[in-house]
PDB file of N, CA and C in Angstrom:
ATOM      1  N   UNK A   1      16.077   4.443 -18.922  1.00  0.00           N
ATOM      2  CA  UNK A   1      15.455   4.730 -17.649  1.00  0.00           C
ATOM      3  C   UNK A   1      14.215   3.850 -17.513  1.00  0.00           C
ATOM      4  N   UNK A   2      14.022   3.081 -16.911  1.00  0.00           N
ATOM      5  CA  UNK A   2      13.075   2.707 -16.150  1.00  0.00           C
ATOM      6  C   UNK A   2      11.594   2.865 -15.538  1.00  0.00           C
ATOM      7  N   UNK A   3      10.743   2.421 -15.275  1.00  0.00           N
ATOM      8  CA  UNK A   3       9.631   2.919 -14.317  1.00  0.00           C
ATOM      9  C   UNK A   3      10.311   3.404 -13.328  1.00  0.00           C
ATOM     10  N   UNK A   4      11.026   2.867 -12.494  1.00  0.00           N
ATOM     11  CA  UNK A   4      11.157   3.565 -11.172  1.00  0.00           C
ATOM     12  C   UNK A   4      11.893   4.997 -10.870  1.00  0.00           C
ATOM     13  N   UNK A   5      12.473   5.075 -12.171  1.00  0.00           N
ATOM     14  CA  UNK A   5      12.978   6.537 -11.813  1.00  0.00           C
ATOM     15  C   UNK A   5      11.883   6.732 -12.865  1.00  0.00           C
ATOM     16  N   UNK A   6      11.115   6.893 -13.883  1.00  0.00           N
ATOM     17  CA  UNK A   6      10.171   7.805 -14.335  1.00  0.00           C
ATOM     18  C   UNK A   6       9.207   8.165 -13.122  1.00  0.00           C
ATOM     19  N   UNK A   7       8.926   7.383 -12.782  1.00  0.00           N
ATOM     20  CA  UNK A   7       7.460   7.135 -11.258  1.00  0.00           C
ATOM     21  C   UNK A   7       8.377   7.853  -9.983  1.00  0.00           C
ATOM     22  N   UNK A   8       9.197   7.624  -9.517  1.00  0.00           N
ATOM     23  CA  UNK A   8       9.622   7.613  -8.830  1.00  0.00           C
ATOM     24  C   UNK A   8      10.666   8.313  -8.258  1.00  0.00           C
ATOM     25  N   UNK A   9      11.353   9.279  -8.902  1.00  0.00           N
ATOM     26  CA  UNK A   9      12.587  10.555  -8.894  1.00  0.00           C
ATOM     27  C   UNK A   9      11.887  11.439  -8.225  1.00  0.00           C
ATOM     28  N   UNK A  10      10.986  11.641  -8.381  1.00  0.00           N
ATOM     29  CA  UNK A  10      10.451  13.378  -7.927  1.00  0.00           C
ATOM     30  C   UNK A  10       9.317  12.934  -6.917  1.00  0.00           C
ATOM     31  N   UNK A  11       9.229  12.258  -6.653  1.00  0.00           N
ATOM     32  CA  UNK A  11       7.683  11.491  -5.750  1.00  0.00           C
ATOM     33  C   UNK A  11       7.346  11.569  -4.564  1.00  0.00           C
ATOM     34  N   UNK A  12       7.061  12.477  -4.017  1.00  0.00           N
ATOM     35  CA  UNK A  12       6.558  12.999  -2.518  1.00  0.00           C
ATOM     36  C   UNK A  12       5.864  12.033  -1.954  1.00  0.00           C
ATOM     37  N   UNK A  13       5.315  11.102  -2.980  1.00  0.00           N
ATOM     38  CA  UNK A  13       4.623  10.061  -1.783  1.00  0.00           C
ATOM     39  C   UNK A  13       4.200   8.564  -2.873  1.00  0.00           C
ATOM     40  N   UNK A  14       4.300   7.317  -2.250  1.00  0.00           N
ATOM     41  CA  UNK A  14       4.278   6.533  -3.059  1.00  0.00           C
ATOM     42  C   UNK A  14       3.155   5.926  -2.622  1.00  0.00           C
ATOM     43  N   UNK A  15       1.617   5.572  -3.413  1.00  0.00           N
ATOM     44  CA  UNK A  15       1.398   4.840  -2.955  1.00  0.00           C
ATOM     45  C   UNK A  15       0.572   3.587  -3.423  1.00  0.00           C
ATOM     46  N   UNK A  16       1.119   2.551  -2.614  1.00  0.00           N
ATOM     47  CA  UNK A  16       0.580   0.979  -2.996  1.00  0.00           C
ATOM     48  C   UNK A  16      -0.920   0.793  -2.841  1.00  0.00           C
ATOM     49  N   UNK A  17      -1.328   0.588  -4.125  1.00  0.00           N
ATOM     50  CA  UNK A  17      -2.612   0.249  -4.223  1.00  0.00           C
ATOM     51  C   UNK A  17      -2.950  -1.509  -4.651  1.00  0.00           C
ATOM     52  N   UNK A  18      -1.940  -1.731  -4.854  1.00  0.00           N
ATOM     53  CA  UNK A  18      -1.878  -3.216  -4.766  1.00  0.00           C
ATOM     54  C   UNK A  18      -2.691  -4.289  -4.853  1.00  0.00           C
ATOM     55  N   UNK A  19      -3.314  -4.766  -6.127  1.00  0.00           N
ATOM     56  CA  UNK A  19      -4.574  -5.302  -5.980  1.00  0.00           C
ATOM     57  C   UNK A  19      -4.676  -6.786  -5.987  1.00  0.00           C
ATOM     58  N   UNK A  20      -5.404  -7.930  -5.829  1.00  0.00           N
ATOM     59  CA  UNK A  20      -5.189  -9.250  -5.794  1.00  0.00           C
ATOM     60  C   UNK A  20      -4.404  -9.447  -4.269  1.00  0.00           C
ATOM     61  N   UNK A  21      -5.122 -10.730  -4.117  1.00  0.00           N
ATOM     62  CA  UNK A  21      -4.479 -11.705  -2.808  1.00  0.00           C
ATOM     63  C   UNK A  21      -3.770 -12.769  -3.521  1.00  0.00           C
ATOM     64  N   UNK A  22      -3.207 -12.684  -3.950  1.00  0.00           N
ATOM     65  CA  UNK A  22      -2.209 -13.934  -4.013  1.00  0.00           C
ATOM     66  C   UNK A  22      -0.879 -13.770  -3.641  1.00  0.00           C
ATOM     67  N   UNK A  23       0.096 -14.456  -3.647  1.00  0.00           N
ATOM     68  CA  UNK A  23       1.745 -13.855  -3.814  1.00  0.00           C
ATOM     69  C   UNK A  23       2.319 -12.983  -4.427  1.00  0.00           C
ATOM     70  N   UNK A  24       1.459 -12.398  -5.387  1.00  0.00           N
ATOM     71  CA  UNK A  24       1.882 -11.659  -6.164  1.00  0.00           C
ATOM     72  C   UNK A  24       1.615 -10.046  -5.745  1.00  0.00           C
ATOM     73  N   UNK A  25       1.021 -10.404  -4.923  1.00  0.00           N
ATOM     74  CA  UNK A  25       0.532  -8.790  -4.161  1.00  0.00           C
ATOM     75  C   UNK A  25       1.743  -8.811  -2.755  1.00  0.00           C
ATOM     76  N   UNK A  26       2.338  -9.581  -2.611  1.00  0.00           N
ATOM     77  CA  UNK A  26       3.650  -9.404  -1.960  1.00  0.00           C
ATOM     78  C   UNK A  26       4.890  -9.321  -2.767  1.00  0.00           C
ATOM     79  N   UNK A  27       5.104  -9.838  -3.834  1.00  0.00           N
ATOM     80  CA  UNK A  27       6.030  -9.599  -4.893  1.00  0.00           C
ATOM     81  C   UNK A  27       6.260  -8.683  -4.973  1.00  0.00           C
ATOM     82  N   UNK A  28       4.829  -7.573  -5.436  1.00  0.00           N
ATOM     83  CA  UNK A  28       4.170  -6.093  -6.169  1.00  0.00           C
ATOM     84  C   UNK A  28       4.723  -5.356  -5.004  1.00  0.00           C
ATOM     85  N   UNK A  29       4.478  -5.137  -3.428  1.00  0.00           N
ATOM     86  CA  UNK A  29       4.670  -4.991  -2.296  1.00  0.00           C
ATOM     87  C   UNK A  29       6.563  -5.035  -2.243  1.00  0.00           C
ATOM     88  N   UNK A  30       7.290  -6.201  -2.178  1.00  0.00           N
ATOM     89  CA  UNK A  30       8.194  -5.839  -1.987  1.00  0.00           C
ATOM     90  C   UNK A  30       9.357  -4.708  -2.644  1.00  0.00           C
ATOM     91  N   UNK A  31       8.508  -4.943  -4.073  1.00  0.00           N
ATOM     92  CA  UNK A  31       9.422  -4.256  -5.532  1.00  0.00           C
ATOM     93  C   UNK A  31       9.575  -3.228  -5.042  1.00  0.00           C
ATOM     94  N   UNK A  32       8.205  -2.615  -4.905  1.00  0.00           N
ATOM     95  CA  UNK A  32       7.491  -1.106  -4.786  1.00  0.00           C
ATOM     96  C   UNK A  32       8.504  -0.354  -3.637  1.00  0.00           C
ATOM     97  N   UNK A  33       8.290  -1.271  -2.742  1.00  0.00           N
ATOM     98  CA  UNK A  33       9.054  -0.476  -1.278  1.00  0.00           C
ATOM     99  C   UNK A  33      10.852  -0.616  -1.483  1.00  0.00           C
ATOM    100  N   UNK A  34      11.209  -1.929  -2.487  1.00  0.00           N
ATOM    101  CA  UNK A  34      12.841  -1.527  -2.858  1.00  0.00           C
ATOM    102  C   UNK A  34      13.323  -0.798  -3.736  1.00  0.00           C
ATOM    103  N   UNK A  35      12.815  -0.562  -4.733  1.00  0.00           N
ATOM    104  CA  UNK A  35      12.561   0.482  -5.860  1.00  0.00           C
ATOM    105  C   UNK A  35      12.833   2.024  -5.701  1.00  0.00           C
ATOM    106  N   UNK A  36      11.679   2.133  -4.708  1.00  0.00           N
ATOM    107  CA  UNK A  36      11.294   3.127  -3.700  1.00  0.00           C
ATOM    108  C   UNK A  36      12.315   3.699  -2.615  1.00  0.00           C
ATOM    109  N   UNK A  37      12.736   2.653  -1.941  1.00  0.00           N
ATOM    110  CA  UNK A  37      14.479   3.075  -1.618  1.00  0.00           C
ATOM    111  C   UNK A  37      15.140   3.290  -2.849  1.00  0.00           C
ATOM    112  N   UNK A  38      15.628   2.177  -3.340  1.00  0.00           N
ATOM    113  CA  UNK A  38      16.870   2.531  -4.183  1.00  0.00           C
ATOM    114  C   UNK A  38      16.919   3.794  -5.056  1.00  0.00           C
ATOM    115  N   UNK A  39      15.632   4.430  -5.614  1.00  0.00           N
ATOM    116  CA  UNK A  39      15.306   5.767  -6.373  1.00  0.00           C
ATOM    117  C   UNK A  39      15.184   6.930  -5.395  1.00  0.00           C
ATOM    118  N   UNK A  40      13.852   7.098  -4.259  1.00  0.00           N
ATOM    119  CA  UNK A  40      13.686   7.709  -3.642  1.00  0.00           C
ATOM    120  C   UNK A  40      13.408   7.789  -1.878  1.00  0.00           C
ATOM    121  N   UNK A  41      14.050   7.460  -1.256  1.00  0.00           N
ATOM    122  CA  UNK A  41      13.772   6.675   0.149  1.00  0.00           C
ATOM    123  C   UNK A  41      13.698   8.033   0.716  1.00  0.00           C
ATOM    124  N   UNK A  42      13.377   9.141   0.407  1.00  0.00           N
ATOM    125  CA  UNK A  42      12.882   9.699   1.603  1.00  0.00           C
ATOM    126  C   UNK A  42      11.169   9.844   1.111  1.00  0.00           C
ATOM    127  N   UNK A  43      10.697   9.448  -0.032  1.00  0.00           N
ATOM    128  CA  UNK A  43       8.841   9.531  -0.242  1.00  0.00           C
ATOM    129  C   UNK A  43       8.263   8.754   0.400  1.00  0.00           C
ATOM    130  N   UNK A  44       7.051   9.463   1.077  1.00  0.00           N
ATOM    131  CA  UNK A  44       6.508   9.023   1.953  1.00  0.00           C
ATOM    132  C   UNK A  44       5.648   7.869   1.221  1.00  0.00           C
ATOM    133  N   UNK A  45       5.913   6.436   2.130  1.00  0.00           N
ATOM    134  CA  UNK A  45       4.931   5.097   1.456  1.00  0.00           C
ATOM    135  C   UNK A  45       3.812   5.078   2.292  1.00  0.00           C
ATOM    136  N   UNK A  46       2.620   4.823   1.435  1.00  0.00           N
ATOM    137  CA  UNK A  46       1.001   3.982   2.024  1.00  0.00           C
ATOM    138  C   UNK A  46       1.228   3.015   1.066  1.00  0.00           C
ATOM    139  N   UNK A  47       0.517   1.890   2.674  1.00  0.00           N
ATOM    140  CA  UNK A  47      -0.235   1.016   1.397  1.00  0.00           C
ATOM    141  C   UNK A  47      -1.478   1.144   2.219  1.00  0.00           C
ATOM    142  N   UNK A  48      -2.221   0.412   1.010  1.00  0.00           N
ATOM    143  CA  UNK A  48      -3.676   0.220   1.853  1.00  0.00           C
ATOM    144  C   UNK A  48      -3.967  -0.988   0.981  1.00  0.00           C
ATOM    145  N   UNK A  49      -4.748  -1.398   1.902  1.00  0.00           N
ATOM    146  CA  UNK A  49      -5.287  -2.679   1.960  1.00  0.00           C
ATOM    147  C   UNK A  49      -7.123  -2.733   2.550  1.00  0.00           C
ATOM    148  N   UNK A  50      -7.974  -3.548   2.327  1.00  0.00           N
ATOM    149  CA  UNK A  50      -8.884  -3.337   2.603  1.00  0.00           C
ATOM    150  C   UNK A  50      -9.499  -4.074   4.392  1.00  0.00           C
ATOM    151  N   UNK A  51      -9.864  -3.546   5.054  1.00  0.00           N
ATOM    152  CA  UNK A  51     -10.097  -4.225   6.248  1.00  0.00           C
ATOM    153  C   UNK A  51     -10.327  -5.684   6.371  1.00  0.00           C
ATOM    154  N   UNK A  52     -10.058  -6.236   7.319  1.00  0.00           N
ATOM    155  CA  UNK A  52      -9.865  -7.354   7.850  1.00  0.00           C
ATOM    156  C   UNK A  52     -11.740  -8.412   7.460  1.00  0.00           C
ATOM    157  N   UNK A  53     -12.485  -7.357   8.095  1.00  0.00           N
ATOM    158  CA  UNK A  53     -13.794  -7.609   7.676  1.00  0.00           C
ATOM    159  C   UNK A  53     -14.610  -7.521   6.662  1.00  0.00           C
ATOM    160  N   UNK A  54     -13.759  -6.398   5.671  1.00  0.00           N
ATOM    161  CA  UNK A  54     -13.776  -6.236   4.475  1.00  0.00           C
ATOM    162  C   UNK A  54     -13.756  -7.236   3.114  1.00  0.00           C
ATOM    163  N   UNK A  55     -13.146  -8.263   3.309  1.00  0.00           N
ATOM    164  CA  UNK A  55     -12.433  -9.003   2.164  1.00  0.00           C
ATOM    165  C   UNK A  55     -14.004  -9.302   1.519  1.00  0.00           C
ATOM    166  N   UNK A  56     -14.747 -10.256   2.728  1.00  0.00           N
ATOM    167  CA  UNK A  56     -15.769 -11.263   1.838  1.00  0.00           C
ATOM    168  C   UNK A  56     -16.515  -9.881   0.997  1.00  0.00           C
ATOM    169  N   UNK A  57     -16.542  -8.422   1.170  1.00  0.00           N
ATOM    170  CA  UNK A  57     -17.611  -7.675   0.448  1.00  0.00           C
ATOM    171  C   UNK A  57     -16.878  -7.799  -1.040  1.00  0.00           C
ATOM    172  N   UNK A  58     -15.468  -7.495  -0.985  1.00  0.00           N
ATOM    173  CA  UNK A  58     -14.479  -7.047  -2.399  1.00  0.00           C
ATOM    174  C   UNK A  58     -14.741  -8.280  -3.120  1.00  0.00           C
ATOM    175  N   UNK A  59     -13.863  -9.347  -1.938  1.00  0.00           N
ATOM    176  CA  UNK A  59     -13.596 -10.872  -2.931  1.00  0.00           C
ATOM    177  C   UNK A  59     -13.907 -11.699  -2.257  1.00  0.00           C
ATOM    178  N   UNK A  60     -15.713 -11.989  -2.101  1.00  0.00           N
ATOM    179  CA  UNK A  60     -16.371 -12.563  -1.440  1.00  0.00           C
ATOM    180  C   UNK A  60     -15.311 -14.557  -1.900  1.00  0.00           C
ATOM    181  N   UNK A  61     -14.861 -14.620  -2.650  1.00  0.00           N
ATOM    182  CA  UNK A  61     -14.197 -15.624  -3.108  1.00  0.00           C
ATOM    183  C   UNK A  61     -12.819 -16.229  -2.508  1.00  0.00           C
ATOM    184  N   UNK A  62     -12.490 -15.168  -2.072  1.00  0.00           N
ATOM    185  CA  UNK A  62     -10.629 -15.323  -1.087  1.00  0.00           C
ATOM    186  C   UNK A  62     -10.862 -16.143  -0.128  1.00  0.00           C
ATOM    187  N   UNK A  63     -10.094 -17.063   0.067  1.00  0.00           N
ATOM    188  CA  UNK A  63      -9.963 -17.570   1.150  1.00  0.00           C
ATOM    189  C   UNK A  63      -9.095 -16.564   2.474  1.00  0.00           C
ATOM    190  N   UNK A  64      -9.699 -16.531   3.652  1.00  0.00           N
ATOM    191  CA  UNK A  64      -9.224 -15.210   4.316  1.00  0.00           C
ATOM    192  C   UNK A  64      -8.235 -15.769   5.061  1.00  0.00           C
ATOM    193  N   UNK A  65      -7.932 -17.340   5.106  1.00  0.00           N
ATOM    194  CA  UNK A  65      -6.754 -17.594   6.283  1.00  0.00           C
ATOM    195  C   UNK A  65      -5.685 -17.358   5.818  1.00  0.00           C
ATOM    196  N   UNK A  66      -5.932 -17.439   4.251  1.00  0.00           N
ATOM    197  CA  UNK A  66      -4.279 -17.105   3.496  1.00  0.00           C
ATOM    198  C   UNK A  66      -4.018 -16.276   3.245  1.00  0.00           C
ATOM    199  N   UNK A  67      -5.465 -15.019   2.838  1.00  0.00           N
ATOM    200  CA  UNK A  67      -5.320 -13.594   2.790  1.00  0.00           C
ATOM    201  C   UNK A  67      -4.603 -12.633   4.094  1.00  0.00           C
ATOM    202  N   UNK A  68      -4.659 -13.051   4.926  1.00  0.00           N
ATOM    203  CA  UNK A  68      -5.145 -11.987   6.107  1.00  0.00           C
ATOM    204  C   UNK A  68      -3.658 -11.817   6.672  1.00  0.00           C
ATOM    205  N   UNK A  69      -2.661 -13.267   6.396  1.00  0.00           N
ATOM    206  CA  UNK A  69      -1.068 -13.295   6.489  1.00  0.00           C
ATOM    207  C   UNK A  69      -0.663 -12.403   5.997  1.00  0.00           C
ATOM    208  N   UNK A  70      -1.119 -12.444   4.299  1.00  0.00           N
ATOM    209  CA  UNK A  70      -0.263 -11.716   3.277  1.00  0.00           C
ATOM    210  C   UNK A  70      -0.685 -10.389   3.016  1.00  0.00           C
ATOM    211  N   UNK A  71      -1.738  -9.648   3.627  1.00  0.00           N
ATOM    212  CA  UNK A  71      -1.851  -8.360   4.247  1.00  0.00           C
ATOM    213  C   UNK A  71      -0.650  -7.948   5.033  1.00  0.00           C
ATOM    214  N   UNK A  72      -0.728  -8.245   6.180  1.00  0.00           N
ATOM    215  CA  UNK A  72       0.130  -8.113   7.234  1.00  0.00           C
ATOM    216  C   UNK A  72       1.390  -8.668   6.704  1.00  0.00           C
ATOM    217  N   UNK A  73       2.103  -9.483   5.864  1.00  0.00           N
ATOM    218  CA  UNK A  73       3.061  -9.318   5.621  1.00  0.00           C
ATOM    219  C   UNK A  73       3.756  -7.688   4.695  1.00  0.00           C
ATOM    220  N   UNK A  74       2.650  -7.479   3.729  1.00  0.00           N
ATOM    221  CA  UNK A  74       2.988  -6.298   3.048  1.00  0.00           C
ATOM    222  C   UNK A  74       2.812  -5.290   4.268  1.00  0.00           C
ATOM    223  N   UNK A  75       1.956  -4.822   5.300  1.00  0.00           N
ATOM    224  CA  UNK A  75       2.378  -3.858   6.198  1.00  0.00           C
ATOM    225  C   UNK A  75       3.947  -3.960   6.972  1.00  0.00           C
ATOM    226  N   UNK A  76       3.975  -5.051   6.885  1.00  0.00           N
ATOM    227  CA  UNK A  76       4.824  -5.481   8.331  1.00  0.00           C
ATOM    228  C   UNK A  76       6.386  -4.895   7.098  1.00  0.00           C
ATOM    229  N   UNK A  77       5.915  -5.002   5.855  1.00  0.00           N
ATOM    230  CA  UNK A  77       7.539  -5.211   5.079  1.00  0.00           C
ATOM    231  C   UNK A  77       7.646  -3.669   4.909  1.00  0.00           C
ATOM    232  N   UNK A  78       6.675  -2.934   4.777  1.00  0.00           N
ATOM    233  CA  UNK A  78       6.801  -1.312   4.611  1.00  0.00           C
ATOM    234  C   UNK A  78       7.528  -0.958   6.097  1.00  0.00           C
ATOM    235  N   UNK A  79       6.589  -1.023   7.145  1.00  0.00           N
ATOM    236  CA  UNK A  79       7.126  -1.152   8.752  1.00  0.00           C
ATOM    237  C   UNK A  79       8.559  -1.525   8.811  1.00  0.00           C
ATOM    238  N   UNK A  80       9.018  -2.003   8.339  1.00  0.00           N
ATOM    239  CA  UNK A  80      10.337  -2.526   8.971  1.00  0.00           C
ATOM    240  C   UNK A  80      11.428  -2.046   7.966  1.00  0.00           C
ATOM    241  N   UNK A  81      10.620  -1.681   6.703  1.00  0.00           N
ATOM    242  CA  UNK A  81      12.232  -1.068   5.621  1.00  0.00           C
ATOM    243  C   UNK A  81      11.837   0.950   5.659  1.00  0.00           C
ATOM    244  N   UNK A  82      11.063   1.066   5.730  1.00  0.00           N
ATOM    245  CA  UNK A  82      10.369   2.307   5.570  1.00  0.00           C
ATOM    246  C   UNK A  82      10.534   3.510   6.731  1.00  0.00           C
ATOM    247  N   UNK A  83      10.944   4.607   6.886  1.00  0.00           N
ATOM    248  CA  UNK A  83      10.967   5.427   7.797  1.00  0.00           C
ATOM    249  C   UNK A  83       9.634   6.325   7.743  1.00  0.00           C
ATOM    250  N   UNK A  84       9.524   6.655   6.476  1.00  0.00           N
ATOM    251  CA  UNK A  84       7.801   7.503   6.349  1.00  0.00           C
ATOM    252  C   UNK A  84       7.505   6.826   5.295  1.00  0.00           C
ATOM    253  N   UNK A  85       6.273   6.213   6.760  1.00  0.00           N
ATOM    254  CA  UNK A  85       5.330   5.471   6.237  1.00  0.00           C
ATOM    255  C   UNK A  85       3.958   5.374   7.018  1.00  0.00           C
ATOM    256  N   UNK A  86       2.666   4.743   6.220  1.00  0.00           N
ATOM    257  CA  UNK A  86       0.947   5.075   6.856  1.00  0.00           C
ATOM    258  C   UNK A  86       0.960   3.532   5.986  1.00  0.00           C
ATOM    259  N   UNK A  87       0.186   2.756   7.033  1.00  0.00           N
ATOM    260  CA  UNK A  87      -0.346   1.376   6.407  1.00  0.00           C
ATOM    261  C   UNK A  87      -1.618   1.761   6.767  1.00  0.00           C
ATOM    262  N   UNK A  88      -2.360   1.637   5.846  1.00  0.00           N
ATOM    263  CA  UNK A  88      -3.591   2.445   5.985  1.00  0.00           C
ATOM    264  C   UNK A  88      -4.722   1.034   5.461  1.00  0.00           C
ATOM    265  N   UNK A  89      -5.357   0.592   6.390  1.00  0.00           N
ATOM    266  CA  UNK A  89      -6.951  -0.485   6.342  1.00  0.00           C
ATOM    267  C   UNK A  89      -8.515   0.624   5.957  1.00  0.00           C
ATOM    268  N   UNK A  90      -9.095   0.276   4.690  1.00  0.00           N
ATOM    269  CA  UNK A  90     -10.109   1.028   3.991  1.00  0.00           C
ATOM    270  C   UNK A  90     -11.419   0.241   4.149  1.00  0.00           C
ATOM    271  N   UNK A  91     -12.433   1.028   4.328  1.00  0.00           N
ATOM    272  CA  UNK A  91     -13.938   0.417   4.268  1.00  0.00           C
ATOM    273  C   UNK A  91     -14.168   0.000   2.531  1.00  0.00           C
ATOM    274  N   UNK A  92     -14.050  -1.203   2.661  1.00  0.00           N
ATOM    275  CA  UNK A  92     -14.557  -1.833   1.405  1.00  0.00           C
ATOM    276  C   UNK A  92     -16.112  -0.621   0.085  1.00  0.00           C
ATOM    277  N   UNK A  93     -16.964  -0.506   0.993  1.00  0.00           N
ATOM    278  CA  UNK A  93     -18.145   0.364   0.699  1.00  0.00           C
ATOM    279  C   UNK A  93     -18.224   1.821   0.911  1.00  0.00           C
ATOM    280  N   UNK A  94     -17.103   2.817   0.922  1.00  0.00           N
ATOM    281  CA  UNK A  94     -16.992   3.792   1.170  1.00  0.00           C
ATOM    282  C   UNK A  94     -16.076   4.656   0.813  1.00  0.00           C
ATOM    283  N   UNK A  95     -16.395   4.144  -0.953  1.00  0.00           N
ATOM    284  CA  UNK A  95     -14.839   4.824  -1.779  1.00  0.00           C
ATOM    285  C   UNK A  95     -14.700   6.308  -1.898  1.00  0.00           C
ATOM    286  N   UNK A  96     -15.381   7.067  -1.749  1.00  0.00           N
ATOM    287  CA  UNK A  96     -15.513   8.509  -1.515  1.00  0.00           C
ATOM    288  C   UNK A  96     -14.509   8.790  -0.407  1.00  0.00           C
ATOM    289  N   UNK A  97     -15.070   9.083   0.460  1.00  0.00           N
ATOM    290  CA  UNK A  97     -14.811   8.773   2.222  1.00  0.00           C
ATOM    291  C   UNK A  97     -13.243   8.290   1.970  1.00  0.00           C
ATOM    292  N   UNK A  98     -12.965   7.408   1.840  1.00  0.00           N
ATOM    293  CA  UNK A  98     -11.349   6.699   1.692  1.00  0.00           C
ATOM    294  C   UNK A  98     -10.626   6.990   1.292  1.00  0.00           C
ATOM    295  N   UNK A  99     -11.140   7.708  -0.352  1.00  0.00           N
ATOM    296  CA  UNK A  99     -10.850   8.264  -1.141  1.00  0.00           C
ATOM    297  C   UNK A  99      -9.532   9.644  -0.427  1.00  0.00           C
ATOM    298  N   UNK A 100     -10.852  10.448  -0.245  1.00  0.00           N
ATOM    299  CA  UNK A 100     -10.826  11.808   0.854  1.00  0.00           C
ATOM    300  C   UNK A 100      -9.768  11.685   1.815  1.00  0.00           C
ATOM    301  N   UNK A 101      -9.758  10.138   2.978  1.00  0.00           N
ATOM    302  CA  UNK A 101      -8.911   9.853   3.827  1.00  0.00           C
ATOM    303  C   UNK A 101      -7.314   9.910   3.521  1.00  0.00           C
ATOM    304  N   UNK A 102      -7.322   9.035   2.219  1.00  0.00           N
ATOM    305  CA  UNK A 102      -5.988   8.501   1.374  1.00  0.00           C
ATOM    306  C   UNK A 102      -5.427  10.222   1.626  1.00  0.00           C
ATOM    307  N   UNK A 103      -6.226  11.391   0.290  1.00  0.00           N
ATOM    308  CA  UNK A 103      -5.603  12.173   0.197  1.00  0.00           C
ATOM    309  C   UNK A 103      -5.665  13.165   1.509  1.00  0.00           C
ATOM    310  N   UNK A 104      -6.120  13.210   2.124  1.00  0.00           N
ATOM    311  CA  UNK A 104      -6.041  13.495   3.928  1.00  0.00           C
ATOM    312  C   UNK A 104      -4.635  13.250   4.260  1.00  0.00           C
ATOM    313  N   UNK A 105      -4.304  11.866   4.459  1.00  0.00           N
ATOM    314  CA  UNK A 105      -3.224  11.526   5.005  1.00  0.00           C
ATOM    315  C   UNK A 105      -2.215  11.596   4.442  1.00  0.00           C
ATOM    316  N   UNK A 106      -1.889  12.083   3.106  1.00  0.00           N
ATOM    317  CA  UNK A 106      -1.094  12.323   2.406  1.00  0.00           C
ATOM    318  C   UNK A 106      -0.899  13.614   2.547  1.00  0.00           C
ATOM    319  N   UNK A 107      -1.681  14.762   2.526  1.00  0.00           N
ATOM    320  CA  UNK A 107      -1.216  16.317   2.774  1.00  0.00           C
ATOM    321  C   UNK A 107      -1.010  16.218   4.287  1.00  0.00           C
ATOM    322  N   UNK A 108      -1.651  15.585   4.803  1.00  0.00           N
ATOM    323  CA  UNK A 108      -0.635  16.057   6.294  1.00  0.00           C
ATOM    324  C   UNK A 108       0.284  15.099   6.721  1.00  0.00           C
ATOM    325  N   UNK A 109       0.915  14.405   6.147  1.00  0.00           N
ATOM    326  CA  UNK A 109       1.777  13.936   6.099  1.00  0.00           C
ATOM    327  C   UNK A 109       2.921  14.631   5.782  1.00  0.00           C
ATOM    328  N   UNK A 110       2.672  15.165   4.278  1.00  0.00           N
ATOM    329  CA  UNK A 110       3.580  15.518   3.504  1.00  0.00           C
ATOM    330  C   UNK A 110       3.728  17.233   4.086  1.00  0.00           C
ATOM    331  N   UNK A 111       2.959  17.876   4.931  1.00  0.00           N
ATOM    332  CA  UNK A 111       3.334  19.093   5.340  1.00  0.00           C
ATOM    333  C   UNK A 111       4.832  19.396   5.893  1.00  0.00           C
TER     334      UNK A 111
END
């Protein structure tokens, strides 16, 4: 057995925390959400990602023209394979708060 059925058999909600801008955070992104079908496609997926205005605070270093695609590609790939699903954009400086939000949107989701 696998990660994805250990993680993933019983899993009311999956969610992508997905870290790094490179390709590899779309790789991480696609696995997650096919995995995720093939084991459990009715758990509800988030991803989150950090706001648009956000990047330079996290990774004052990213270049944002290449970042800001490959955001929106990982929403756009949950969006289009996913039936329950929250693409959820976080305040870089307000991990409490987000924190709170994440599991917010997850119990009423999952009601």
């Amino acid at each position: 057995m696998g990660w994805q059925e250990d993680a993933l058999t019983n899993a009311n909600a999956v969610v992508n925390l997905v870290g790094g801008y490179t390709n590899q955070r779309e790789m991480a992104a696609e696995r997650i959400v096919r995995e995720s079908l093939r084991v459990n496609p009715s758990a509800l997926q988030i991803t989150v990602s950090p706001k648009d205005d956000q990047l330079k605070l996290i990774a004052p270093l990213t270049h944002q023209p290449s970042v800001l695609p490959r955001l929106k590609l990982c929403e756009d790939y949950v969006r289009e394979n996913c039936a329950n699903f929250e693409c959820m954009r976080l305040e870089a400086n307000l991990i409490e708060e987000e924190c709170e939000r994440m599991k917010n949107t997850i119990y009423d989701r999952l009601k």
